[in-house]
Protein backbone atom coordinates (compact mmCIF):
# COMPACT_ATOMS: atom_id res chain seq x y z
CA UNK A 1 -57.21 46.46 82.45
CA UNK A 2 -58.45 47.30 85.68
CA UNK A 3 -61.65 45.24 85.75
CA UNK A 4 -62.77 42.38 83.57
CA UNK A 5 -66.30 42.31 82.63
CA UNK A 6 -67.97 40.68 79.41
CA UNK A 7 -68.45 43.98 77.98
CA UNK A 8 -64.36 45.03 78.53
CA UNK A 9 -63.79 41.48 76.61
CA UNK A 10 -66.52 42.32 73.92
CA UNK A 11 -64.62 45.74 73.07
CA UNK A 12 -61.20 44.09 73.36
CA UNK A 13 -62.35 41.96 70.11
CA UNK A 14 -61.77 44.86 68.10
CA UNK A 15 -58.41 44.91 68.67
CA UNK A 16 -55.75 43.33 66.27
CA UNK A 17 -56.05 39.70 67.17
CA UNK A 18 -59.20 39.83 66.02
CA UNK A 19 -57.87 40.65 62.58
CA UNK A 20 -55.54 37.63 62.79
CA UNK A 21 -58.02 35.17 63.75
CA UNK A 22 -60.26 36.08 60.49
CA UNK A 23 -57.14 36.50 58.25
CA UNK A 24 -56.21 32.90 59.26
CA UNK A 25 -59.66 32.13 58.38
CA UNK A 26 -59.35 33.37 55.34
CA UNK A 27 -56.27 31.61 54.59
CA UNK A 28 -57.89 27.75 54.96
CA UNK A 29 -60.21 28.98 51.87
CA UNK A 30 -57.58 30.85 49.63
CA UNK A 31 -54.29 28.82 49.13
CA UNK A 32 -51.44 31.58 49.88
CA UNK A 33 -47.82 30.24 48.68
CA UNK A 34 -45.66 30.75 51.39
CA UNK A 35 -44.27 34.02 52.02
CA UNK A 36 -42.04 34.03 55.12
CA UNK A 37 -38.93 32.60 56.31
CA UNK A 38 -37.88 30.55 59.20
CA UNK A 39 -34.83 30.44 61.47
CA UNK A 40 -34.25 27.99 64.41
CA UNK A 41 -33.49 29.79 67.43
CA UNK A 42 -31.96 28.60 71.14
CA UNK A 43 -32.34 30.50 73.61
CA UNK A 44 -32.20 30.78 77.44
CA UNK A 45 -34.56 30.98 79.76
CA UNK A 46 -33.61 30.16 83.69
CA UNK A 47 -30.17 28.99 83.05
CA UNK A 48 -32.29 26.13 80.72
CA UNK A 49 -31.46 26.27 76.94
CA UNK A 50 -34.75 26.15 74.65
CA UNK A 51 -35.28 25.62 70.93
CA UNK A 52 -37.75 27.43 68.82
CA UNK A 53 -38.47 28.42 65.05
CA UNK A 54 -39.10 32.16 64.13
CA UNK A 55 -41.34 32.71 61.60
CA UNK A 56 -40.74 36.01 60.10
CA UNK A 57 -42.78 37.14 57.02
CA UNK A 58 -42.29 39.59 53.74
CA UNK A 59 -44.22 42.67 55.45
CA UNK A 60 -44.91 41.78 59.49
CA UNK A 61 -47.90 43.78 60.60
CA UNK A 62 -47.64 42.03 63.58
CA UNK A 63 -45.90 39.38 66.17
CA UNK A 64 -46.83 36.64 68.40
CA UNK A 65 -45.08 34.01 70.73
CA UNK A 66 -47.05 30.96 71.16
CA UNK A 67 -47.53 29.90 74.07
CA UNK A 68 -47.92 26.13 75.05
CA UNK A 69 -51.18 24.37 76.81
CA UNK A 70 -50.76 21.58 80.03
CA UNK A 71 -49.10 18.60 77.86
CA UNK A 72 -45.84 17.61 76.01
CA UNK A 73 -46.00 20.35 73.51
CA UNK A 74 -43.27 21.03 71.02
CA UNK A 75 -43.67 23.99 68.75
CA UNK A 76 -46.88 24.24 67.01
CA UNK A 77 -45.73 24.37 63.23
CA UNK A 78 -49.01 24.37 61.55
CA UNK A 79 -50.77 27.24 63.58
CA UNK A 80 -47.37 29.25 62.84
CA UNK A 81 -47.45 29.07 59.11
CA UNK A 82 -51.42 29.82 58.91
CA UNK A 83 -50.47 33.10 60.77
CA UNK A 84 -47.22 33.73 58.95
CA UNK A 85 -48.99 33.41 55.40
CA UNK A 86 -51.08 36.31 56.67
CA UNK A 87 -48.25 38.91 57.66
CA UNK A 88 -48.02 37.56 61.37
CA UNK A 89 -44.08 36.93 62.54
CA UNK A 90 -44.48 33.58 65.25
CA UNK A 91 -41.92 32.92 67.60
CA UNK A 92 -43.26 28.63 68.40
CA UNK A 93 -41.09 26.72 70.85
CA UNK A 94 -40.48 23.62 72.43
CA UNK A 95 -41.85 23.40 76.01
CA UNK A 96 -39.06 23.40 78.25
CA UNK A 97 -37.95 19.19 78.62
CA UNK A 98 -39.79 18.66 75.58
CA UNK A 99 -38.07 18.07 71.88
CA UNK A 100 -34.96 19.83 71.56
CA UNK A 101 -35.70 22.43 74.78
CA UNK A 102 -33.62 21.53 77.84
CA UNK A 103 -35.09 21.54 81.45
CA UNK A 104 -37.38 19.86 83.14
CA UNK A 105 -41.37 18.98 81.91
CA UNK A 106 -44.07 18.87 84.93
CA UNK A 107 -46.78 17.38 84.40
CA UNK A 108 -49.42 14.16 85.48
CA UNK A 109 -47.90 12.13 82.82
CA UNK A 110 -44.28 11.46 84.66
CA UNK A 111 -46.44 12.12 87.92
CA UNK A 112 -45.44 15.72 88.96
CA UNK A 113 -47.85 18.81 89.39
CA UNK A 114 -47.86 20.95 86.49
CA UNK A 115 -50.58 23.76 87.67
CA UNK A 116 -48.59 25.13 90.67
CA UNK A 117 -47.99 28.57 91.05
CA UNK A 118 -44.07 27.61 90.70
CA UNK A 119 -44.19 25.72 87.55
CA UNK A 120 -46.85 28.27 85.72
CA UNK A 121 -44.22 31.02 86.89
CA UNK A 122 -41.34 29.14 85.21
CA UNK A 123 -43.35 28.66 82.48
CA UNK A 124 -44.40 32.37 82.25
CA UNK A 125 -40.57 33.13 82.84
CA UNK A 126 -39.93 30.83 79.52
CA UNK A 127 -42.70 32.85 77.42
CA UNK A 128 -41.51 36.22 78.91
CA UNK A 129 -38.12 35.64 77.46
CA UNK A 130 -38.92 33.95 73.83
CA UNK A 131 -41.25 37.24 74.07
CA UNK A 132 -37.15 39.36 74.04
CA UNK A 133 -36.14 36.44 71.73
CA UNK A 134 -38.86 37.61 68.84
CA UNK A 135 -39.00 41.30 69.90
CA UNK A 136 -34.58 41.59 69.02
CA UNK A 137 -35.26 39.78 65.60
CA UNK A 138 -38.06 42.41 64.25
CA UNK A 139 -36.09 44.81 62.57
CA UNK A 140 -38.80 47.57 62.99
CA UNK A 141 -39.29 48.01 67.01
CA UNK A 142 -43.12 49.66 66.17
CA UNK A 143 -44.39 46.13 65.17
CA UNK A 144 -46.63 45.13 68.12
CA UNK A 145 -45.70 41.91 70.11
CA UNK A 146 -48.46 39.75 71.50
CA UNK A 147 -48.70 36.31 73.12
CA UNK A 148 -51.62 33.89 72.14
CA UNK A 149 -52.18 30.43 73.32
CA UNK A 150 -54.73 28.56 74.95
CA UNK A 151 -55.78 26.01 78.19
CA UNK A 152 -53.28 26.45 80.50
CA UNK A 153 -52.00 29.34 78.47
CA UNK A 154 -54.79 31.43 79.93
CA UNK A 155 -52.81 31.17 83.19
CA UNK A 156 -49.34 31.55 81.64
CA UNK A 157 -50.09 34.39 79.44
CA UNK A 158 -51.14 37.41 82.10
CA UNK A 159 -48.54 36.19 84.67
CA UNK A 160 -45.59 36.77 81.54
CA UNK A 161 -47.33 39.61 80.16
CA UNK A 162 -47.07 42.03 83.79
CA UNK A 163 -43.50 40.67 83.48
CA UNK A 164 -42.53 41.68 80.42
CA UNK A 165 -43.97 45.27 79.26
CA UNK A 166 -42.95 44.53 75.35
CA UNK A 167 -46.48 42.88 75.57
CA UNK A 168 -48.41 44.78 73.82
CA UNK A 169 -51.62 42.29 73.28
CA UNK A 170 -53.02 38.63 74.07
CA UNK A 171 -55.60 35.97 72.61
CA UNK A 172 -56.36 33.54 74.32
CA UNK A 173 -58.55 30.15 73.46
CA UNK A 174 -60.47 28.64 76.44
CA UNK A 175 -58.27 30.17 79.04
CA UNK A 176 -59.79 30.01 82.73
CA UNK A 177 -60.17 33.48 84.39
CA UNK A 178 -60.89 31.81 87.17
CA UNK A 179 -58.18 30.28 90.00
CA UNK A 180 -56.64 26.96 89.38
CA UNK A 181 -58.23 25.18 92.08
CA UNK A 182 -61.44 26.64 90.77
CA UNK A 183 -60.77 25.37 87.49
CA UNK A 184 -60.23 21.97 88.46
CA UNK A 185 -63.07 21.73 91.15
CA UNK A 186 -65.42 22.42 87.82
CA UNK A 187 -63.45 19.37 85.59
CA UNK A 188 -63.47 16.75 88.60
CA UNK A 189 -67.46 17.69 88.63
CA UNK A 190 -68.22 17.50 85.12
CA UNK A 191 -65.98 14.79 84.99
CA UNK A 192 -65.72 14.76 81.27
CA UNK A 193 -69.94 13.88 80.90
CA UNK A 194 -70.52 15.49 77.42
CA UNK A 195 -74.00 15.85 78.14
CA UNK A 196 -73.08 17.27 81.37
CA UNK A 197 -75.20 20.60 80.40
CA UNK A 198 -78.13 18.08 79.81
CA UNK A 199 -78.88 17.89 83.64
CA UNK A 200 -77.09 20.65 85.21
CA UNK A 201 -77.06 24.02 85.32
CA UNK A 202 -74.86 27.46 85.20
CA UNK A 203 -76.04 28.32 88.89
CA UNK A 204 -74.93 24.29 90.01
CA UNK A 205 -71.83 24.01 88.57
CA UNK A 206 -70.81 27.40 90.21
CA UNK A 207 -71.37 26.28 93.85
CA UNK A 208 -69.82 23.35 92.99
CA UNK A 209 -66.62 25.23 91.71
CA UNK A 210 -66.72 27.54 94.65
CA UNK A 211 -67.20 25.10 97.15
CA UNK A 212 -66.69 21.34 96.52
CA UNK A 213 -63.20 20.36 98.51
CA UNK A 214 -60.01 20.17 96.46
CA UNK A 215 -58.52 17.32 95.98
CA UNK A 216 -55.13 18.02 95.37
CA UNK A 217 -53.53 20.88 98.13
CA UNK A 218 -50.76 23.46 95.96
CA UNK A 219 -49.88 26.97 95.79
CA UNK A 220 -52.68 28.04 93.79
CA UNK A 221 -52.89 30.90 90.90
CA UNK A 222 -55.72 33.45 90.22
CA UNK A 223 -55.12 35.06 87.04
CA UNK A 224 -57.01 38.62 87.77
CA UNK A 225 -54.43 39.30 90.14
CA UNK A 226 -51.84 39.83 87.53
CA UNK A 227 -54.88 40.93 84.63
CA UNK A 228 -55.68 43.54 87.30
CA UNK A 229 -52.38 45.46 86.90
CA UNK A 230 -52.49 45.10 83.23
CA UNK A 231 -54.09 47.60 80.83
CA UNK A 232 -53.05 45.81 77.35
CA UNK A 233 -55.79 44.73 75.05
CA UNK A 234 -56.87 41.09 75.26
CA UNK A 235 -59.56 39.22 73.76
CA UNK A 236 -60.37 35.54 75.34
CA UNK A 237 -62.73 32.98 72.94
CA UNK A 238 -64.62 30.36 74.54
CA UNK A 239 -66.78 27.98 73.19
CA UNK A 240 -70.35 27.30 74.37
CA UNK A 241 -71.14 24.67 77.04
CA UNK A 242 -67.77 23.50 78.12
CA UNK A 243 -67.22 20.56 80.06
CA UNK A 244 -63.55 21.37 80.52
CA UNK A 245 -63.40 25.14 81.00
C-alpha cells in the first residue's frame, strides 16, 4: 500500500473483512448455536507472560487477533463469538497488566502516557506475537490471518503488521491515519462538544489539528510511515461527524 487515498480504502472494502463485518451482521438477526471451540492460551510477548482465548471454529475461512483500544481492556468475548459463529477463528487477549496478562498497563488512569511511540511499539510487539500464537494453532497454514481492532488500534495495527509478514489483512474501526499529536490536537479542540459540527467546520478543525500547540511533548507516531511499506489489504470504517476521531 504505497499511497492511501479514499479511493485505495473504497476498493480495499471488497476484500474479506468486508465479508466478516456483514456475516456478523447477519448473525444478530439469525440465532446460530455455537459452533466453535475455545482454548485458553499464555503466551509471551517481551519476556511478559499474556493470557488469551482462541476461538477456533468447525470450518475457519478465516483468522483474526483482536487488537485492544487506549483503556483497561481484557479480551473482548462477545465480539469473538459473533465472528466465530460465522467461520472466523479469534485469537482475544488480555492487554498486557490487565486480567490475567502480566506486564505493565500505561495509561492516564494510573497517570502514565499510553500514546508514546514506546508503549504503541510494545503494544504492537504484543499483537505481532498473539498474531504467531493464532497462526501455529490453524492447522491449515492457507487460512488468511488478519488483525482488526479499533481507536488506538489504528496505531497499533500497521506498526505490528510491517513486523510480522503472516499479516495478511486489517479492519480497523475509527482508527486515526493521522499522527498522534495530530489526533489529540483535534480531541483537546472539540473537546468532547457533541454539537461540535454545529459551529465548525472541516477546513477549521484542520488548522486547528495542524497547528494548535501540543500540550503534552512525547515521541510521537505517524501511522503512514509504517502503512507506506505495506501492500496488504485494509479497510478502515469511520463514522460521520466525529468529535473524537
Amino acid at each position: 500500500m504505497k499511497t492511501i487515498n479514499k479511493l485505495t480504502i473504497k476498493h480495499f472494502s471488497k476484500n474479506l473483512l468486508l465479508i466478516l463485518f456483514l456475516l456478523s451482521t447477519i448473525t444478530q438477526i439469525f440465532a446460530i448455536p455455537p459452533t466453535f471451540t475455545t482454548k485458553n492460551i499464555k503466551f509471551l510477548s517481551q519476556g511478559d507472560s499474556l493470557a488469551g482465548t482462541i476461538y477456533k471454529p468447525d470450518h475457519i475461512s478465516a483468522a483474526v487477533v483482536l487488537i485492544h483500544g487506549s483503556g483497561q481492556e481484557k479480551r473482548m468475548t462477545e465480539f469473538a463469538t459473533l465472528l466465530a459463529n460465522n467461520g472466523i477463528a479469534v485469537f482475544t487477549y488480555d492487554k498486557r497488566g490487565v486480567g490475567e496478562s502480566g506486564g505493565i498497563y500505561a495509561g492516564p488512569e494510573v497517570g502514565t502516557n499510553n500514546v508514546d511511540a514506546a508503549n504503541l511499539n510494545l503494544l504492537s510487539l504484543d499483537a505481532s506475537a498473539a498474531v504467531d500464537v493464532l497462526s501455529k494453532y490453524l492447522s491449515n497454514k492457507k487460512i488468511p490471518v488478519g488483525l482488526t481492532g479499533g481507536s488506538q488500534a489504528g496505531w497499533i495495527i500497521p506498526l505490528a503488521a510491517e513486523k510480522n509478514k503472516k499479516v495478511k489483512f486489517m479492519a480497523i474501526f475509527s482508527g486515526a491515519l493521522i499522527t498522534v499529536k495530530e489526533q489529540l490536537r483535534f480531541q483537546f479542540y472539540t473537546n468532547g462538544n457533541t454539537k461540535f459540527w454545529d459551529t465548525h467546520t472541516e477546513e477549521d478543525a484542520r488548522k486547528h489539528t495542524m497547528t494548535d500547540p501540543d500540550r503534552y511533548e512525547f515521541t510521537d507516531v505517524d501511522p503512514m510511515d509504517a502503512l507506506s511499506k505495506l501492500s496488504i489489504p485494509g479497510l478502515w470504517i469511520f463514522g460521520g461527524k466525529d468529535i473524537q476521531v
